[in-house]
Protein backbone atom coordinates (compact mmCIF):
# COMPACT_ATOMS: atom_id res chain seq x y z
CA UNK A 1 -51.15 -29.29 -24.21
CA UNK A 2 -53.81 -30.15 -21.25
CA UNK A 3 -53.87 -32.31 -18.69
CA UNK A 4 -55.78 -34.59 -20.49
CA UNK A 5 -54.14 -34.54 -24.47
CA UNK A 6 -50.46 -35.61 -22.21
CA UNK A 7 -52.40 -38.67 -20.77
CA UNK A 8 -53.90 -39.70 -24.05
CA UNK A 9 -50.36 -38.97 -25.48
CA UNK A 10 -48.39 -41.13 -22.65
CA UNK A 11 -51.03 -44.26 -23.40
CA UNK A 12 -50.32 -43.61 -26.84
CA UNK A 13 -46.80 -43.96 -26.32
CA UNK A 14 -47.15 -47.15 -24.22
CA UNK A 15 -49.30 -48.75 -27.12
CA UNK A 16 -46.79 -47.59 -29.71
CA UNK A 17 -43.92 -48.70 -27.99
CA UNK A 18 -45.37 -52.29 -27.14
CA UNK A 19 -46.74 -52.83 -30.41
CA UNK A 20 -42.98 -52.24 -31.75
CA UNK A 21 -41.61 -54.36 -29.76
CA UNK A 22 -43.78 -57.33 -30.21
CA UNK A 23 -43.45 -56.73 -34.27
CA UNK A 24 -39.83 -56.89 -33.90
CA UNK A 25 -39.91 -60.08 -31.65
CA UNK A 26 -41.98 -61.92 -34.10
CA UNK A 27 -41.01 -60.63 -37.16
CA UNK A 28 -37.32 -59.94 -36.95
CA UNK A 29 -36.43 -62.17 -33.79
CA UNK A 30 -38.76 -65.63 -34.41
CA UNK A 31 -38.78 -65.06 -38.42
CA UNK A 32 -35.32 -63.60 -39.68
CA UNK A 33 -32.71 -64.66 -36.62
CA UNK A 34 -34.22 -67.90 -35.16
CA UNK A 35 -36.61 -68.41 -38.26
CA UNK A 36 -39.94 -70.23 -37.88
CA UNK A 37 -38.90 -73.74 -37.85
CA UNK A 38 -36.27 -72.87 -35.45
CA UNK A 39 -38.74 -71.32 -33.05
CA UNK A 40 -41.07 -74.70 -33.39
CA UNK A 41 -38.16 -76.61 -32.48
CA UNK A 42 -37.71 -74.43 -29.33
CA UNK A 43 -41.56 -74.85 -28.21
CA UNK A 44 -41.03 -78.75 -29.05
CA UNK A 45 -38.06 -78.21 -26.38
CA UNK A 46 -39.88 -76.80 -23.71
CA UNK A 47 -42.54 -79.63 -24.16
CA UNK A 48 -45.30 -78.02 -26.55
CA UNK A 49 -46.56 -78.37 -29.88
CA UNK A 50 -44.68 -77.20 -32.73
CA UNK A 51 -47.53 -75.54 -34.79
CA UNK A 52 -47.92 -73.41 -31.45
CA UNK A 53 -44.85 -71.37 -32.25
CA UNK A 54 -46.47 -70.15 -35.64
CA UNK A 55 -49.90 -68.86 -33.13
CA UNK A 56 -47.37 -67.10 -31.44
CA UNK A 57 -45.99 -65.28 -34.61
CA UNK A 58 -49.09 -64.54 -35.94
CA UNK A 59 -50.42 -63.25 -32.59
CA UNK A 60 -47.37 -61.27 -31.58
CA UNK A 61 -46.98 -60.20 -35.90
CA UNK A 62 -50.59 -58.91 -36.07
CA UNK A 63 -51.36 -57.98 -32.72
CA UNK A 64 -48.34 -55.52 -32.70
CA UNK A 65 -49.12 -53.96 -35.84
CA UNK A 66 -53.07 -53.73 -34.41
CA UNK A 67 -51.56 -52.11 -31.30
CA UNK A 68 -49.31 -49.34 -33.80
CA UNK A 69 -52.19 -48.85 -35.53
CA UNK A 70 -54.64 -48.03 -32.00
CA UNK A 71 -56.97 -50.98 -33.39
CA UNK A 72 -59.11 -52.34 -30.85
CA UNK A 73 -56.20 -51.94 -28.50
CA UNK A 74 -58.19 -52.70 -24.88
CA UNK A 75 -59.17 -56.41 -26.75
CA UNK A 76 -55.61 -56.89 -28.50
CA UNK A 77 -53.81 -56.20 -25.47
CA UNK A 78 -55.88 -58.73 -23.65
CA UNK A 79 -55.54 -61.11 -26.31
CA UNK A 80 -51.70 -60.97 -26.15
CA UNK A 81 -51.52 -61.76 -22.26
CA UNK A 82 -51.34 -65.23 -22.71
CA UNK A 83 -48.58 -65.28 -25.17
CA UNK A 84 -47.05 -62.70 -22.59
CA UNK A 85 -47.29 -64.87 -19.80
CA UNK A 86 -46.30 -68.03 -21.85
CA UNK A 87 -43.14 -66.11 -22.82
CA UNK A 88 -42.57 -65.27 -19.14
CA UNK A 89 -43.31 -69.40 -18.41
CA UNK A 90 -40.28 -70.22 -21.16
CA UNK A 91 -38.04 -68.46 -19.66
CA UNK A 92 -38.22 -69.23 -16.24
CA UNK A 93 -35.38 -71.88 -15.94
CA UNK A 94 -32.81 -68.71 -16.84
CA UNK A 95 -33.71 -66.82 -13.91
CA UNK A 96 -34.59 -62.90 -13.65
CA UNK A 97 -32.66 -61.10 -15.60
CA UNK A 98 -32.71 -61.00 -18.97
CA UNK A 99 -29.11 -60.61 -20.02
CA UNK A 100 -28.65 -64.32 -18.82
CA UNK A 101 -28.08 -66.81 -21.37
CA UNK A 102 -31.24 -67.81 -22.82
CA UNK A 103 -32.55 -64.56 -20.91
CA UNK A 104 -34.59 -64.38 -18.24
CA UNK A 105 -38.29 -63.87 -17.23
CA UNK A 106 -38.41 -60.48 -16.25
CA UNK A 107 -38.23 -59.03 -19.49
CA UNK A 108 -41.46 -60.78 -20.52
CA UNK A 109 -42.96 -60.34 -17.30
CA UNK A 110 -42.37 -56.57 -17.51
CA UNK A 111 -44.31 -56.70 -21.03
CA UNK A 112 -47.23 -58.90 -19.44
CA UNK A 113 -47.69 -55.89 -16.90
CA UNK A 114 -47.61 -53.47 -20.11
CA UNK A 115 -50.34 -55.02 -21.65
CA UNK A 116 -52.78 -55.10 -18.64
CA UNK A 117 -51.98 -51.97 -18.26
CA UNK A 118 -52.61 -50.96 -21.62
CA UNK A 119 -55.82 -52.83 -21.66
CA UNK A 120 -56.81 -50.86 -18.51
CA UNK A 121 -55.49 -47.64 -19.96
CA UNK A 122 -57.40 -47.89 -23.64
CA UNK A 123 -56.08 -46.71 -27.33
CA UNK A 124 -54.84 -42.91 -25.99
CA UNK A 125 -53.98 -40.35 -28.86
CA UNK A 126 -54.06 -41.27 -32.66
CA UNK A 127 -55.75 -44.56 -32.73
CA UNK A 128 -57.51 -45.68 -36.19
CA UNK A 129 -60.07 -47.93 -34.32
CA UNK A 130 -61.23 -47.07 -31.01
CA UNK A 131 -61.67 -50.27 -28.32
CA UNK A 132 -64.70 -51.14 -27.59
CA UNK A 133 -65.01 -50.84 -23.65
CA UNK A 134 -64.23 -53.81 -21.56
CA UNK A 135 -67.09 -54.33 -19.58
CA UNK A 136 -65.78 -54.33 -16.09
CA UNK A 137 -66.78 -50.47 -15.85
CA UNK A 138 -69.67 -49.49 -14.80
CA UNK A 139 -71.45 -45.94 -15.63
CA UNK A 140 -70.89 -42.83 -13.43
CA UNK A 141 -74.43 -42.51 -12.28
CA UNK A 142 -75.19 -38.60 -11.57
CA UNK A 143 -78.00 -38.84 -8.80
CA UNK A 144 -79.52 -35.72 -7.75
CA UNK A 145 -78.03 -34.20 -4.78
């Protein structure tokens, strides 16, 4: 391997490994442990809206299995900061680490930084859908010298 295919292979591992994680916090953690109606009463808890806990399945659900897949994955991992960030927001009052009870924010936050970073990075090796460039990069003009 070059230089370049172990890059595209470490971004690929980043995306892969994200998406995972955020399929088996919505799907396993939200739907089969806490279920869905549990997880609306813990958003009513903190002071939201109920429905809001079944966004953050579907966004987490879909948006990991997007991010397995390499589709779009600059736009999905965008899309996911918020829920990121709100995740980091909930659990706050437990402190840093995340082995406290109700666990704490740095597990969340450490995600949050994951998905900039993968937005930043792009899809890397074996992605079905390539992202579509950000738009915060500009050309590489080649003047004449």
């Amino acid at each position: 391997m070059n230089e370049q295919q172990l890059q595209q292979s470490g971004i690929a591992l980043l995306r892969v490994s994200l998406g995972i994680i955020l399929v088996a916090h919505s799907i396993y953690l939200k739907l089969m442990v806490f279920t869905l109606p549990g997880t609306a009463q813990f958003f009513a808890s903190l002071g939201l809206p109920e429905f809001l806990a079944y966004v953050v399945f579907i966004a987490e659900a879909v948006g990991g299995i997007a991010l397995i897949l390499g589709v779009q994955t600059r736009w999905v991992s965008l899309a996911l900061v918020p829920v990121l960030l709100g995740a980091t927001w909930a659990h706050l009052p437990a402190g840093w680490l995340f082995s406290n009870p109700n666990g704490g924010w740095e597990y969340p936050a450490f995600l949050t930084v994951a998905a900039l970073a993968q937005a930043l990075l792009g899809d890397g090796a074996a992605a079905v859908n390539k992202s579509a460039p950000l738009g915060i990069v500009r050309p590489v003009s080649r003047a004449a010298a």
